[in-house]
Protein backbone atom coordinates (compact mmCIF):
# COMPACT_ATOMS: atom_id res chain seq x y z
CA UNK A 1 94.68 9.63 -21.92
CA UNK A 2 94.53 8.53 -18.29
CA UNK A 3 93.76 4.72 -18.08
CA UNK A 4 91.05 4.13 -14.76
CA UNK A 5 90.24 1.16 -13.49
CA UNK A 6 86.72 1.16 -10.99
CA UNK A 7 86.93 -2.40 -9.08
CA UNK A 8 84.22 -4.08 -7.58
CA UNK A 9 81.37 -2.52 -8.28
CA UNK A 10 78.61 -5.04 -8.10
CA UNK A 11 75.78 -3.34 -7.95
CA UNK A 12 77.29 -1.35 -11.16
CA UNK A 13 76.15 1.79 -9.76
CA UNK A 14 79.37 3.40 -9.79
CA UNK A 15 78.86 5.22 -12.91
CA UNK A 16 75.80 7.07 -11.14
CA UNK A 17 77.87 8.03 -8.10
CA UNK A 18 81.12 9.26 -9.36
CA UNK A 19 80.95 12.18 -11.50
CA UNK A 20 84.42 11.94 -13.90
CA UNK A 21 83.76 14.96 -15.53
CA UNK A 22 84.65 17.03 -12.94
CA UNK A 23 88.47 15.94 -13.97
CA UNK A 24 89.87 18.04 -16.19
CA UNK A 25 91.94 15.74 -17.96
CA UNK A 26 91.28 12.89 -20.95
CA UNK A 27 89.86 9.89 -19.20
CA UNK A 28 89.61 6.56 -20.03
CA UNK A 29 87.23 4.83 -17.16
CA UNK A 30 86.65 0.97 -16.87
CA UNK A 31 84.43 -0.41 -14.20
CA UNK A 32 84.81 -3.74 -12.98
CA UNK A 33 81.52 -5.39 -11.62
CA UNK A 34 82.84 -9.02 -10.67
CA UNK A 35 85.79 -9.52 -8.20
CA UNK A 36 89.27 -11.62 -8.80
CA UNK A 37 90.94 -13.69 -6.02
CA UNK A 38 93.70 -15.22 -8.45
CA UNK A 39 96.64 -12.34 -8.49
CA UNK A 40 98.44 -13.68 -11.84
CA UNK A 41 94.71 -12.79 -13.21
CA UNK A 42 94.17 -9.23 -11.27
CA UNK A 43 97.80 -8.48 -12.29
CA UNK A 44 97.10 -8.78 -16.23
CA UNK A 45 93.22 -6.65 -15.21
CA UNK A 46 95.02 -3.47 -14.24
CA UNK A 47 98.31 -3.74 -15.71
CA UNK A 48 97.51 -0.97 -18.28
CA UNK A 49 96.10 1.20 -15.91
CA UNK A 50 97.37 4.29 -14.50
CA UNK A 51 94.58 5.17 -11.58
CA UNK A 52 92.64 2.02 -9.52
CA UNK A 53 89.99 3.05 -7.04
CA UNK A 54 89.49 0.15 -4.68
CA UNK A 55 86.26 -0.41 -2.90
CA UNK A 56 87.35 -0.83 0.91
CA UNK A 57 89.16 -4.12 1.45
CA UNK A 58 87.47 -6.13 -1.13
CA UNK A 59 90.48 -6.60 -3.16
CA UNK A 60 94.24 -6.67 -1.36
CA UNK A 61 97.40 -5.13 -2.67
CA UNK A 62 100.23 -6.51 -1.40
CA UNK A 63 103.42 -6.01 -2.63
CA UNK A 64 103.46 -9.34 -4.61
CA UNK A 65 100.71 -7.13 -6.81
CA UNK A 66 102.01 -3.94 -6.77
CA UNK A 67 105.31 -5.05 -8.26
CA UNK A 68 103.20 -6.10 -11.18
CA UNK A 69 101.54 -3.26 -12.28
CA UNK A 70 104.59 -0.65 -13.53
CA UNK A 71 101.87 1.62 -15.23
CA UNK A 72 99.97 2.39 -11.90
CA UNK A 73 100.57 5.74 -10.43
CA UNK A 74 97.62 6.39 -7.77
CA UNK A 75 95.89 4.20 -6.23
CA UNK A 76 92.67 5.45 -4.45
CA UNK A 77 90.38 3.42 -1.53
CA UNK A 78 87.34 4.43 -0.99
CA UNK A 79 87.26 5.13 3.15
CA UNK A 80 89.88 6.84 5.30
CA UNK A 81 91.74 3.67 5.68
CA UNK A 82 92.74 0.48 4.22
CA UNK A 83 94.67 -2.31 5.88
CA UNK A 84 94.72 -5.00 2.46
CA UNK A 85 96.63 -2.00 1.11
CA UNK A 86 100.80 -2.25 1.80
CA UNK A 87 100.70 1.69 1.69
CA UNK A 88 104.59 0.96 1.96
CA UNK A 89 105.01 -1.01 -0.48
CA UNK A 90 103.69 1.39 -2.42
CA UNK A 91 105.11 4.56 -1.84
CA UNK A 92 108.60 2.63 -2.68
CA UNK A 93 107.03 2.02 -5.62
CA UNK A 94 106.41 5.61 -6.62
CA UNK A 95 102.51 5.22 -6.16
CA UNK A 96 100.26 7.46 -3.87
CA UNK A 97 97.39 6.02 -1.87
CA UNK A 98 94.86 8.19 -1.54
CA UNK A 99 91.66 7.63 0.60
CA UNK A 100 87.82 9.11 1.10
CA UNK A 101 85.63 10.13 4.48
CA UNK A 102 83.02 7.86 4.95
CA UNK A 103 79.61 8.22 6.66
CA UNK A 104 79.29 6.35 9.56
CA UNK A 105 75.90 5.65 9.97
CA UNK A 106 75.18 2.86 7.79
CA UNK A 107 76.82 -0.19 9.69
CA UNK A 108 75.16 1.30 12.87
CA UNK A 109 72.45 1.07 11.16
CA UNK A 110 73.09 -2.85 9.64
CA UNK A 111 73.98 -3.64 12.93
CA UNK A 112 70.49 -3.35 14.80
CA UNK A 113 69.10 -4.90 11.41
CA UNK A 114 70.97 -7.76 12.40
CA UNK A 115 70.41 -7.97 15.89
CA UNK A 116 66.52 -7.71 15.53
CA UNK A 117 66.70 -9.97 12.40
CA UNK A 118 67.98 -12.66 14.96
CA UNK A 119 66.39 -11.76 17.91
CA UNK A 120 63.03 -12.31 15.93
CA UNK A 121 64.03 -15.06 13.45
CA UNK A 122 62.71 -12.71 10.81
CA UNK A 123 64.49 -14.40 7.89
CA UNK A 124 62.62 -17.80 9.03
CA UNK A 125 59.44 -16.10 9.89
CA UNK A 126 59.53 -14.41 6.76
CA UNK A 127 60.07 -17.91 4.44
CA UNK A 128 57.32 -19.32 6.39
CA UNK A 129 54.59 -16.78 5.36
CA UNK A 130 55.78 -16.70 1.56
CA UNK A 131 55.24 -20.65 2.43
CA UNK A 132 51.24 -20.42 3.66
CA UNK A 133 52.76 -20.97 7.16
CA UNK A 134 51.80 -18.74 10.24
CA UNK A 135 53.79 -18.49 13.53
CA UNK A 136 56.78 -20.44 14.10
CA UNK A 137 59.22 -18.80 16.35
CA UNK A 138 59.55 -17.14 19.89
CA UNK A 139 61.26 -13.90 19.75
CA UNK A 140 63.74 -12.90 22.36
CA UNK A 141 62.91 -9.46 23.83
CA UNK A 142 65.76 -6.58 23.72
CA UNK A 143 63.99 -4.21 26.40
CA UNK A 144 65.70 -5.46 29.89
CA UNK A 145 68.07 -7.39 28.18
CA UNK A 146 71.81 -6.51 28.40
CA UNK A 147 74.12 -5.55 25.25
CA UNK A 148 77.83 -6.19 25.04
CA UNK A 149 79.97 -3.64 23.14
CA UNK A 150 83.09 -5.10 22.02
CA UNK A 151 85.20 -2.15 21.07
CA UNK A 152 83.13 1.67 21.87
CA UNK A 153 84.75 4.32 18.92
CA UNK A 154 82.73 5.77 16.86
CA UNK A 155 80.44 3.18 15.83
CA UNK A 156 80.31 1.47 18.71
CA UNK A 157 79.17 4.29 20.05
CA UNK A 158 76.33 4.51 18.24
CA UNK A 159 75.20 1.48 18.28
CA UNK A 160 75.50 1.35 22.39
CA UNK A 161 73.26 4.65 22.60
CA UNK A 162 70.87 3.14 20.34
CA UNK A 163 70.83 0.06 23.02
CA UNK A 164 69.90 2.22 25.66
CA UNK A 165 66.77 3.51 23.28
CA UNK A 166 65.55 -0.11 23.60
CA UNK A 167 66.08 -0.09 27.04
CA UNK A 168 68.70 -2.37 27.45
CA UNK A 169 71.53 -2.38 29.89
CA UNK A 170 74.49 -1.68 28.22
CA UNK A 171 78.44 -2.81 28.67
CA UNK A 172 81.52 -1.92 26.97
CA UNK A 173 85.02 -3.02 27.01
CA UNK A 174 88.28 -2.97 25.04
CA UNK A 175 91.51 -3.42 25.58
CA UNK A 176 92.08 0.47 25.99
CA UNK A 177 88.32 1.18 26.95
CA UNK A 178 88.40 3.22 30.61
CA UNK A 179 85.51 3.86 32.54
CA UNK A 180 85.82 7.28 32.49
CA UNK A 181 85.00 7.03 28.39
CA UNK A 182 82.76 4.84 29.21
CA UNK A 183 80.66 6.39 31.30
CA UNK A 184 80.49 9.44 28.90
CA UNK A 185 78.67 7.44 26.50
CA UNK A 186 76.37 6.43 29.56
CA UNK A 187 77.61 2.74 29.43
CA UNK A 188 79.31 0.64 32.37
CA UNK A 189 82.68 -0.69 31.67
CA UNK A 190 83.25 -4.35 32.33
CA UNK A 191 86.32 -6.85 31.87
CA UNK A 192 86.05 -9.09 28.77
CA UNK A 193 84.89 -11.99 30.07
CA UNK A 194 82.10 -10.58 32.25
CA UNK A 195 80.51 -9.04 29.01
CA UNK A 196 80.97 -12.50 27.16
CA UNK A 197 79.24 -14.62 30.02
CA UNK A 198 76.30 -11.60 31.05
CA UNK A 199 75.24 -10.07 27.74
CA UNK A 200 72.17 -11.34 25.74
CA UNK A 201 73.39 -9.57 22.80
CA UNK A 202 77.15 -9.40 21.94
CA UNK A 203 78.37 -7.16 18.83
CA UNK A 204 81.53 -6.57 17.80
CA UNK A 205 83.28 -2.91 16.44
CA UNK A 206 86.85 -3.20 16.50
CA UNK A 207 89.68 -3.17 13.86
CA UNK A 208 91.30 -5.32 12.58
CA UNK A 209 94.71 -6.16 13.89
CA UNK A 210 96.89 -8.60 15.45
CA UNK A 211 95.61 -8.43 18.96
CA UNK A 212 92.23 -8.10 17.79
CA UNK A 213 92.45 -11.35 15.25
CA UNK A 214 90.59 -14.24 16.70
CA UNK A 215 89.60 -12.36 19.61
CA UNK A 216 86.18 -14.04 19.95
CA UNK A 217 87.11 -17.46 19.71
CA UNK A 218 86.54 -20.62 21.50
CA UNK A 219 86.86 -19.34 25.28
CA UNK A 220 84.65 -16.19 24.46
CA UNK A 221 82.28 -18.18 22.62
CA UNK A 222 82.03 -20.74 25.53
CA UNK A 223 81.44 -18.04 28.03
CA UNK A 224 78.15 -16.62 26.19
CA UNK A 225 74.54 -18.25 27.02
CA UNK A 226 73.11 -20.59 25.11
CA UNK A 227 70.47 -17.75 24.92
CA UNK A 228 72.78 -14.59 23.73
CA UNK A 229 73.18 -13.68 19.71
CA UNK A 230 76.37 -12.51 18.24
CA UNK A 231 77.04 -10.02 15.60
CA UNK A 232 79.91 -8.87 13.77
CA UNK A 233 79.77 -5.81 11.54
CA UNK A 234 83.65 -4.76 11.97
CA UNK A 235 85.92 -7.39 10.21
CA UNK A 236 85.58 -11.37 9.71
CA UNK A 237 89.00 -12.41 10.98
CA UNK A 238 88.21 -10.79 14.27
CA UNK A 239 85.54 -13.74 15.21
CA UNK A 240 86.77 -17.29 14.74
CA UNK A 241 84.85 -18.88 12.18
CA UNK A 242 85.78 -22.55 13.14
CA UNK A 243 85.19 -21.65 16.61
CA UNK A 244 81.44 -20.26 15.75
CA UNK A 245 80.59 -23.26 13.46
CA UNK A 246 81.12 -25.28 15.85
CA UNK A 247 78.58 -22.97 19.03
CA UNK A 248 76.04 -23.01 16.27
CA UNK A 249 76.35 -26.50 15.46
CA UNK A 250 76.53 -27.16 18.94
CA UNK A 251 73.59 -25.04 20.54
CA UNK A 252 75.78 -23.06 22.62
CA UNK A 253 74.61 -19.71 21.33
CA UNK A 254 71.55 -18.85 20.21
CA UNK A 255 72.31 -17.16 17.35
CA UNK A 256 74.61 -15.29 15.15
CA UNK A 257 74.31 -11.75 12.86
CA UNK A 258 77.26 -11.82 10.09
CA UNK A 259 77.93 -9.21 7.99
CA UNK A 260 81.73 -9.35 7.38
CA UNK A 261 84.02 -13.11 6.48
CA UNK A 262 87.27 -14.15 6.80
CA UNK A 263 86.90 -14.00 2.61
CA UNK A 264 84.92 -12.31 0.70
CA UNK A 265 82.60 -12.57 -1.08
CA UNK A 266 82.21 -16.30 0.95
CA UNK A 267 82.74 -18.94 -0.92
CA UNK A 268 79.97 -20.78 -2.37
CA UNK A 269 80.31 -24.17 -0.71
CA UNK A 270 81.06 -22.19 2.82
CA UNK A 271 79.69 -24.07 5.66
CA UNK A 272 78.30 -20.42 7.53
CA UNK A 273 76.16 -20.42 4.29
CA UNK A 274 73.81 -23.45 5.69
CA UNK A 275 74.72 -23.00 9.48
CA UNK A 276 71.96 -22.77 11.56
CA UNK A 277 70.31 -19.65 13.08
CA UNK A 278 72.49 -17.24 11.14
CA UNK A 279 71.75 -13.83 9.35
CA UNK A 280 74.39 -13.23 6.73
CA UNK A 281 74.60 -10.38 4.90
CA UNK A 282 77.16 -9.76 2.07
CA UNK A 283 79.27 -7.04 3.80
CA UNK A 284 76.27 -4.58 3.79
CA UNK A 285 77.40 -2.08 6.52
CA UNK A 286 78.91 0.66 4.36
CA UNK A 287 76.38 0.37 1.52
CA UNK A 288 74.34 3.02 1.47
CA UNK A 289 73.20 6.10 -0.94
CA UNK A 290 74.90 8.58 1.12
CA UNK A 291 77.99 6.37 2.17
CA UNK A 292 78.28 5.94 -2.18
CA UNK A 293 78.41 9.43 -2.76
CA UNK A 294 80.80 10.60 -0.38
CA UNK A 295 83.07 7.86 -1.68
CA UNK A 296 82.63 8.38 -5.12
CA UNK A 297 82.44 12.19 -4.99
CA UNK A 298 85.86 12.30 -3.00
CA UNK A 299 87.92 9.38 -5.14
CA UNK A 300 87.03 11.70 -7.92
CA UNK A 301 88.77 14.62 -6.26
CA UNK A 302 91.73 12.47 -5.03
CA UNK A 303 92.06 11.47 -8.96
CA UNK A 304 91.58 15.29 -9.98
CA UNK A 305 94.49 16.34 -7.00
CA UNK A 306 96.51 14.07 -8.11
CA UNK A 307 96.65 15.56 -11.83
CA UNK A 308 97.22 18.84 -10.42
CA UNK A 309 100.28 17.79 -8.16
CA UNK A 310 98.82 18.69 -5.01
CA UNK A 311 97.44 14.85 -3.55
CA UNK A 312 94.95 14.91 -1.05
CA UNK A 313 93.95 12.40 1.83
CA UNK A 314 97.30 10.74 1.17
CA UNK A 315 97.79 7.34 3.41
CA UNK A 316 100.67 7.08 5.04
């Protein structure tokens, strides 16, 4: 019987979305619904199984890991991609790494949530109702305003057209942004530290990676007004967190959106958990009913190609 090991679920809806009985083959499934840090412990967790479906990046597998679990075989990650994964590692190893689509509306989606969660201190706002209170705030208007688009693929893309349905002005750059693409999306192009110092809104949709690490840190921070909000739906490493402690702390920016951390989940005794004029979600973008089901649906055919000899969506 094939040992498989379901990590992080922590909503423990897994069972619902992935259908195992569409593998023809004796299964033996195991869901996890609480997440390890400590390796020596997540080594002696899967060390018996043959299959581990990973959700996204919550849990890494480096090669320290990998060359402590002799059973595994396949290893599956929910999304197309999967940079906590050393895919090299593995395939000296003998294991395949398999990944899923993914549907890329839902951190669009998270994103705006954010912005307007910020923009109109609805988290506060909200608190003070539940409280008997009426009123408190001043919210920042998004119609006139400009957005900054740090990074314009796919989501970015979205999320800049969406702008322009608010009737903001919208900017774009990255380091390989032209303004040819730009202006196909209907946004202007702009160096990076005009869209740090004019946008009101500044949201972040990048990868992860080393020239992308850090990127918004101390000087980019310092360049935004003390009225513009920041949000970051892409990755947590990509935005200093020292650096955005200290804005907040300091008044510099008005606000920040987080969905993603440097580690997740964030620790308890975090400081971003108590900083002021924050939004935190708990890496929210890609959870949604459809997002679920094209994740599950798929890791169960990756696991099901697998048995036949004829992998699919192999990461190389």
């Amino acid at each position: 019987m094939l040992r498989v090991a379901v990590l992080d679920d922590f909503q423990s809806v897994a069972a619902r979305f992935a259908d195992w009985s569409l593998v023809p083959a004796p299964l033996d499934v195991t869901t996890f619904s609480d997440h390890l840090d400590d390796e020596d412990a997540l080594a002696e967790r899967l060390a018996p199984f043959e299959v581990v479906v990973a959700m996204r990046e919550r849990t890494p597998f480096p090669r320290s890991l990998l060359e402590r679990l002799p059973q595994l075989r396949l290893l599956v990650t929910t999304g197309p991609r999967n940079a906590a994964i050393d895919v090299a590692a593995a395939a000296g190893r003998g294991v395949t790494v398999c990944g899923t689509a993914s549907h890329p509306t839902g951190p669009v989606e998270l994103t705006w949530a954010l912005i307007l969660a910020v923009a109109r201190h609805l988290p506060q706002e909200d608190a003070s109702v539940r409280a008997g209170g009426w009123q408190e705030t001043v919210g920042t208007d998004l119609a006139g305003s400009t957005l900054g688009v740090v990074g314009l693929g796919r989501l970015g893309e979205r999320v800049a057209m969406i702008g322009g349905a608010f009737g903001m002005d919208v900017v774009a750059w990255s380091q390989n942004l032209t303004a040819e693409r730009a202006a196909e999306v209907g946004v202007r192009r702009v160096g990076r530290d005009e869209l740090f110092a004019t946008a009101d809104v500044v949201t972040v949709h990048l990868v992860l990676s080393d020239r992308t690490r850090g990127l918004v840190g101390r000087d980019a921070l310092a360049r935004m007004k003390p009225s513009a909000i920041l949000v970051n739906t892409s990755r947590g490493p990509i935005v200093d967190e020292i650096a955005l402690l200290e804005a907040l702390a300091a008044g510099t920016i008005a606000g920040a959106g987080l969905d993603v951390f440097d580690r997740e989940p964030l620790p308890r005794d975090h400081p971003l958990r108590s900083a002021p004029r924050t939004v935190l979600t708990p890496h929210l973008g890609y959870v949604t009913e459809r997002t679920y089901e094209v994740f599950f649906r798929e890791a169960v055919e990756d696991v099901a190609a697998h048995l036949a000899g004829t992998p699919i969506r192999v990461l190389t």
